[in-house]
Protein backbone atom coordinates (compact mmCIF):
# COMPACT_ATOMS: atom_id res chain seq x y z
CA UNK A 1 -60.13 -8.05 -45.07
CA UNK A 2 -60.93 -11.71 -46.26
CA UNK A 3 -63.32 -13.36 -44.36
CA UNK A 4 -60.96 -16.62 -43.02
CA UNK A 5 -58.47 -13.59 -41.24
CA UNK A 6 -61.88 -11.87 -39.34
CA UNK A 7 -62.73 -15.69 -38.63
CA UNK A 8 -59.50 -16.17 -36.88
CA UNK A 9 -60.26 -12.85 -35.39
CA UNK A 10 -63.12 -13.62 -33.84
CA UNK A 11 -61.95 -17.36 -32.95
CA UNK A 12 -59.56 -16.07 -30.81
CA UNK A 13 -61.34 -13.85 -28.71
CA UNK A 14 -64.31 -16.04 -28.57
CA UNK A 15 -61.76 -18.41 -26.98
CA UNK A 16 -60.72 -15.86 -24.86
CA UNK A 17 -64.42 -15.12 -23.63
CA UNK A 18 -64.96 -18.79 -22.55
CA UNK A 19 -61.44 -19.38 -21.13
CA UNK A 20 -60.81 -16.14 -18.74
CA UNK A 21 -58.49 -17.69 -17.00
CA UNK A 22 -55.46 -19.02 -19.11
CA UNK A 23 -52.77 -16.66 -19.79
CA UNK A 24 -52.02 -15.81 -23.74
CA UNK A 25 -48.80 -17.13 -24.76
CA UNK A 26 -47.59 -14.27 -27.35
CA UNK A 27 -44.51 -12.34 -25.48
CA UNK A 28 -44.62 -9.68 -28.47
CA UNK A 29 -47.75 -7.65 -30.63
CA UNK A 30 -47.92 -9.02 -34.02
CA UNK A 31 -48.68 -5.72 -34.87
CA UNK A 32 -45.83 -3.91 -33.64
CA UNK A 33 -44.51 -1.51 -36.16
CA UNK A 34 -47.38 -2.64 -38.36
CA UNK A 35 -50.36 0.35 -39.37
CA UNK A 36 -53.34 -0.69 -38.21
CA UNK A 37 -57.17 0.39 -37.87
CA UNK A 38 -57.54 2.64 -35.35
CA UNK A 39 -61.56 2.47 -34.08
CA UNK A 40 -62.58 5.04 -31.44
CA UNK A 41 -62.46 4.16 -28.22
CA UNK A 42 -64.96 4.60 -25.51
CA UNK A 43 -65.02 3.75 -21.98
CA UNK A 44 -67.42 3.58 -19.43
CA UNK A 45 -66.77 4.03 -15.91
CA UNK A 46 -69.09 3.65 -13.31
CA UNK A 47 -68.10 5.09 -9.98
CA UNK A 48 -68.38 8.44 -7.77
CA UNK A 49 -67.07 11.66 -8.74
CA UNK A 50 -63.07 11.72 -9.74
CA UNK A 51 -60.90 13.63 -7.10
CA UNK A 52 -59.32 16.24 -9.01
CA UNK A 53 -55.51 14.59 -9.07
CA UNK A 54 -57.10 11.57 -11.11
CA UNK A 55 -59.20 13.78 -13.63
CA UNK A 56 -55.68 15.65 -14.31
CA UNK A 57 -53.89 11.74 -15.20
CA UNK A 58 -57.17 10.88 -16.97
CA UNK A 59 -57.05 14.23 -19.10
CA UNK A 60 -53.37 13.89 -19.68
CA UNK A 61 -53.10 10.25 -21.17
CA UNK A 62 -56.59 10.87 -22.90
CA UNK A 63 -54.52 14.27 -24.73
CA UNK A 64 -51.90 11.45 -25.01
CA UNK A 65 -54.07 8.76 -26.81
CA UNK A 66 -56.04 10.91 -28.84
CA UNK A 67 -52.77 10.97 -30.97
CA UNK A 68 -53.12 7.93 -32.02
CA UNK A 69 -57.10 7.19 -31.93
CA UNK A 70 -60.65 9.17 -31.18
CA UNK A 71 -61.47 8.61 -27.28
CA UNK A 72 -64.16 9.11 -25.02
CA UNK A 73 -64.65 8.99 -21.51
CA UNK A 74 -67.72 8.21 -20.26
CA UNK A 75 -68.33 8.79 -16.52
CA UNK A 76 -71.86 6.83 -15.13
CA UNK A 77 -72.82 7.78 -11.66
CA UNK A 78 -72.65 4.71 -9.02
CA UNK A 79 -75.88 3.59 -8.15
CA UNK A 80 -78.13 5.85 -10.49
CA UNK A 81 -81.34 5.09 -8.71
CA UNK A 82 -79.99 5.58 -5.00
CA UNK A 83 -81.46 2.48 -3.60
CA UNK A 84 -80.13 0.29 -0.96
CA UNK A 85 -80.25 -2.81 -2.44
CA UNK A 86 -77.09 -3.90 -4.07
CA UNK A 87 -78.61 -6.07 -6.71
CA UNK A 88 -81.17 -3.46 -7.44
CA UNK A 89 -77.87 -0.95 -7.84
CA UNK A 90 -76.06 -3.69 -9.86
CA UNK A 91 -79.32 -3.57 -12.43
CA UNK A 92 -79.63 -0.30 -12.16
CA UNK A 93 -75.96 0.57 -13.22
CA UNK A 94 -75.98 -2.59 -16.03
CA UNK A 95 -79.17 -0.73 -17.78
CA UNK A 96 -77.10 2.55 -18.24
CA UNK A 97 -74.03 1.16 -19.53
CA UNK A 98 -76.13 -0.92 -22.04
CA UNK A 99 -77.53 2.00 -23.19
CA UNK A 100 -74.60 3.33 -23.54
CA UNK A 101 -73.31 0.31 -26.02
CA UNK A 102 -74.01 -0.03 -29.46
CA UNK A 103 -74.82 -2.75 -31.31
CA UNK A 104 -71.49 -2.75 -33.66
CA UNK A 105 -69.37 -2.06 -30.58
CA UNK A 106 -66.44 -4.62 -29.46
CA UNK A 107 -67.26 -4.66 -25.92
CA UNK A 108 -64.32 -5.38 -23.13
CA UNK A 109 -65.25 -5.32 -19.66
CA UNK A 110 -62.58 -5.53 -17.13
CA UNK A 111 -62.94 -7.83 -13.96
CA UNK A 112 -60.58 -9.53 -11.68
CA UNK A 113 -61.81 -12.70 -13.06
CA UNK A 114 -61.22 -11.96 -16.76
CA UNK A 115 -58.33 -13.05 -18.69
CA UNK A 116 -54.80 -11.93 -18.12
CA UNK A 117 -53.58 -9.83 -20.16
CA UNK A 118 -49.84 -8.31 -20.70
CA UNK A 119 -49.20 -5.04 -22.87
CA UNK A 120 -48.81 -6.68 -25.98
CA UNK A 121 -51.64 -8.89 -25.93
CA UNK A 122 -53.41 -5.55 -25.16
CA UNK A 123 -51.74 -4.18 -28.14
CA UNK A 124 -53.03 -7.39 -30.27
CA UNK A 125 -56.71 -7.08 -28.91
CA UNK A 126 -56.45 -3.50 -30.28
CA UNK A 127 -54.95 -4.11 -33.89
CA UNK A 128 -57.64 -7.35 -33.77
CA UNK A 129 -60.82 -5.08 -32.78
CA UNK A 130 -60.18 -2.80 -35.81
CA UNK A 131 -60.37 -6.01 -38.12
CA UNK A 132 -63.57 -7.18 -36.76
CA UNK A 133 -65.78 -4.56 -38.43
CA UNK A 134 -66.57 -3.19 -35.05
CA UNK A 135 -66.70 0.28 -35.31
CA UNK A 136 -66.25 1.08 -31.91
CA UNK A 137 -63.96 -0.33 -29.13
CA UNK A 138 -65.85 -0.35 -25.59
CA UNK A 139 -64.01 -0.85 -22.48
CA UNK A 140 -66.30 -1.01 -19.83
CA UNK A 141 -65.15 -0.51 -15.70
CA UNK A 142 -67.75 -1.44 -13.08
CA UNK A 143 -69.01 -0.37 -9.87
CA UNK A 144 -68.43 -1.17 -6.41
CA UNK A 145 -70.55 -4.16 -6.97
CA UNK A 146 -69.08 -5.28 -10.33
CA UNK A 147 -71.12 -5.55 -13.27
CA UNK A 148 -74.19 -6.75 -14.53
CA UNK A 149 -75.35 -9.56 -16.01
CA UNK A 150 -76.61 -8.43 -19.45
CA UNK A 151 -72.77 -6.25 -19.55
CA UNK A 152 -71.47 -10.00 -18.70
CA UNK A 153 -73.38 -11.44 -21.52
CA UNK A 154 -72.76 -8.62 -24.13
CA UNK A 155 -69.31 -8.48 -23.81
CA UNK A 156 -67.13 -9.67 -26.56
CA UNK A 157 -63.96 -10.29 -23.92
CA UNK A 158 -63.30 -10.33 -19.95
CA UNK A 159 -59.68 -9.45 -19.07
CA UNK A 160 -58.17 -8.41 -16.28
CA UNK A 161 -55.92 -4.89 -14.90
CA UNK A 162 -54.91 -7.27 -11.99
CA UNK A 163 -56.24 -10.04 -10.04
CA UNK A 164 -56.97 -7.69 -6.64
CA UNK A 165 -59.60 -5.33 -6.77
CA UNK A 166 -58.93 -2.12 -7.93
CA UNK A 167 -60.99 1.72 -7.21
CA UNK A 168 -62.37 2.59 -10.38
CA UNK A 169 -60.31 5.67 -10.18
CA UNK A 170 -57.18 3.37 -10.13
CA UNK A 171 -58.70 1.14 -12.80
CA UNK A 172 -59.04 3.74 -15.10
CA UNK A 173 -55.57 5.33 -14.69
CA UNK A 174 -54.22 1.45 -15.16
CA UNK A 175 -56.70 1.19 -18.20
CA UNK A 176 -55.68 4.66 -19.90
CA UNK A 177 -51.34 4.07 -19.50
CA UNK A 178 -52.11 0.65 -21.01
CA UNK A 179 -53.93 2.06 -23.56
CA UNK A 180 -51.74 4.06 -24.66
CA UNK A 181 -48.70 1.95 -23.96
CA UNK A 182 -50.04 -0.47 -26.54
CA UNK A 183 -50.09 2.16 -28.73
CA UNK A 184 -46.38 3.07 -28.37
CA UNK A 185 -45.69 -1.07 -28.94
CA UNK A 186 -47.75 -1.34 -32.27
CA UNK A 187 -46.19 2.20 -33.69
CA UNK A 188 -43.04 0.31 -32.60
CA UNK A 189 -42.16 3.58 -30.06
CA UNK A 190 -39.72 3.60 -27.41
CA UNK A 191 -42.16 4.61 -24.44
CA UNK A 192 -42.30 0.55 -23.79
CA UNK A 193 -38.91 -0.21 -23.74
C-alpha cells in the first residue's frame, strides 16, 4: 500500500481517538464487496467466569468468524490480585491486558464513552486495520471498573457497543455478532440485510 492511503488510514482513526464523541457520517462500508486483509483478531475480556449459555453464543459466532479471519478469545480474571481497592483492581487488571498487547497490535477498547459506531463503520475500521501494517486487531472489554489508564493511552480507538453500561458477558456477545456482521457487509452477504 502507498504510504499517502496508510496516512489517511491512520488520520482517520487518530481523529477518531481524540473526538469519541461525534458520530461517523458514512451510512455504507467502502469495503463492501471489496477483498480485504483479514488480520487476526484477539479480544480481551476481563470479567468473572462465563455462565455456560454465553460460552455456547461466544463459541458459536467465534466458529462463525473464524470463516472469515483467525480469532482468539482471551478471558482475564476480574480483579487478578483480589484486593479491595478498586483502583488497585483497575491497575491490577490494566497490567494483564498490557501484557497481553503487542507492540504491532491495533488496539480498540470499547467504553460507553468511545465513539459511536454503526455496522459499517465497524466494517470500515476492519478493512482500515488490515492496511495499517498492524498485524493484529485487539479489541479490548473491561472490568466492572472500566479500564486502565495505560489501556486508555495505548489504544489506537475508543468506540462504543452502546452508551449504557453493558455486563461483559453482554458486551462480548454484542462485540462477536458485530464482528461478524461486518464481515457479512464487506463480503457483500445477505446476513445484514
Amino acid at each position: 500500500m502507498e504510504v499517502s492511503r496508510w496516512s489517511q488510514c491512520y488520520a482517520v482513526f487518530s481523529q477518531m481517538k481524540k473526538n469519541t464523541s461525534a458520530p461517523l457520517l458514512a451510512k455504507k462500508s467502502k469495503y463492501s464487496g471489496q477483498s480485504i486483509r483479514a488480520i487476526p483478531i484477539r479480544i480481551l475480556t476481563v470479567g468473572k467466569r462465563r455462565s455456560p449459555g454465553v460460552q455456547l453464543l461466544v463459541e458459536e459466532y467465534m466458529e462463525k468468524l473464524r470463516y472469515y479471519c483467525s480469532v482468539e478469545d482471551v478471558h482475564v480474571k476480574s480483579n487478578p490480585k483480589s484486593s479491595s481497592n478498586v483502583k488497585a483492581q483497575i491497575d491490577a487488571e490494566d497490567m494483564v491486558i498490557m501484557q497481553q498487547i503487542r507492540h504491532e497490535d491495533w488496539v480498540v477498547v470499547l467504553d460507553e464513552h468511545g465513539l459511536d459506531v454503526g455496522s459499517e463503520q465497524l466494517a470500515d475500521l476492519l478493512g482500515d486495520a488490515g492496511r495499517t501494517g498492524s498485524t493484529r486487531l485487539a479489541f479490548c472489554i473491561g472490568g466492572p471498573y472500566g479500564h486502565g489508564p495505560q489501556l486508555r493511552n495505548r489504544a489506537d480507538v475508543t468506540i462504543r457497543l452502546s452508551s449504557m453500561v453493558l455486563n461483559h458477558q453482554i458486551a462480548l456477545i454484542v462485540l462477536l455478532e458485530q464482528l461478524y456482521r461486518s464481515w457479512t457487509i464487506i463480503k457483500g452477504q445477505k446476513y445484514h440485510h
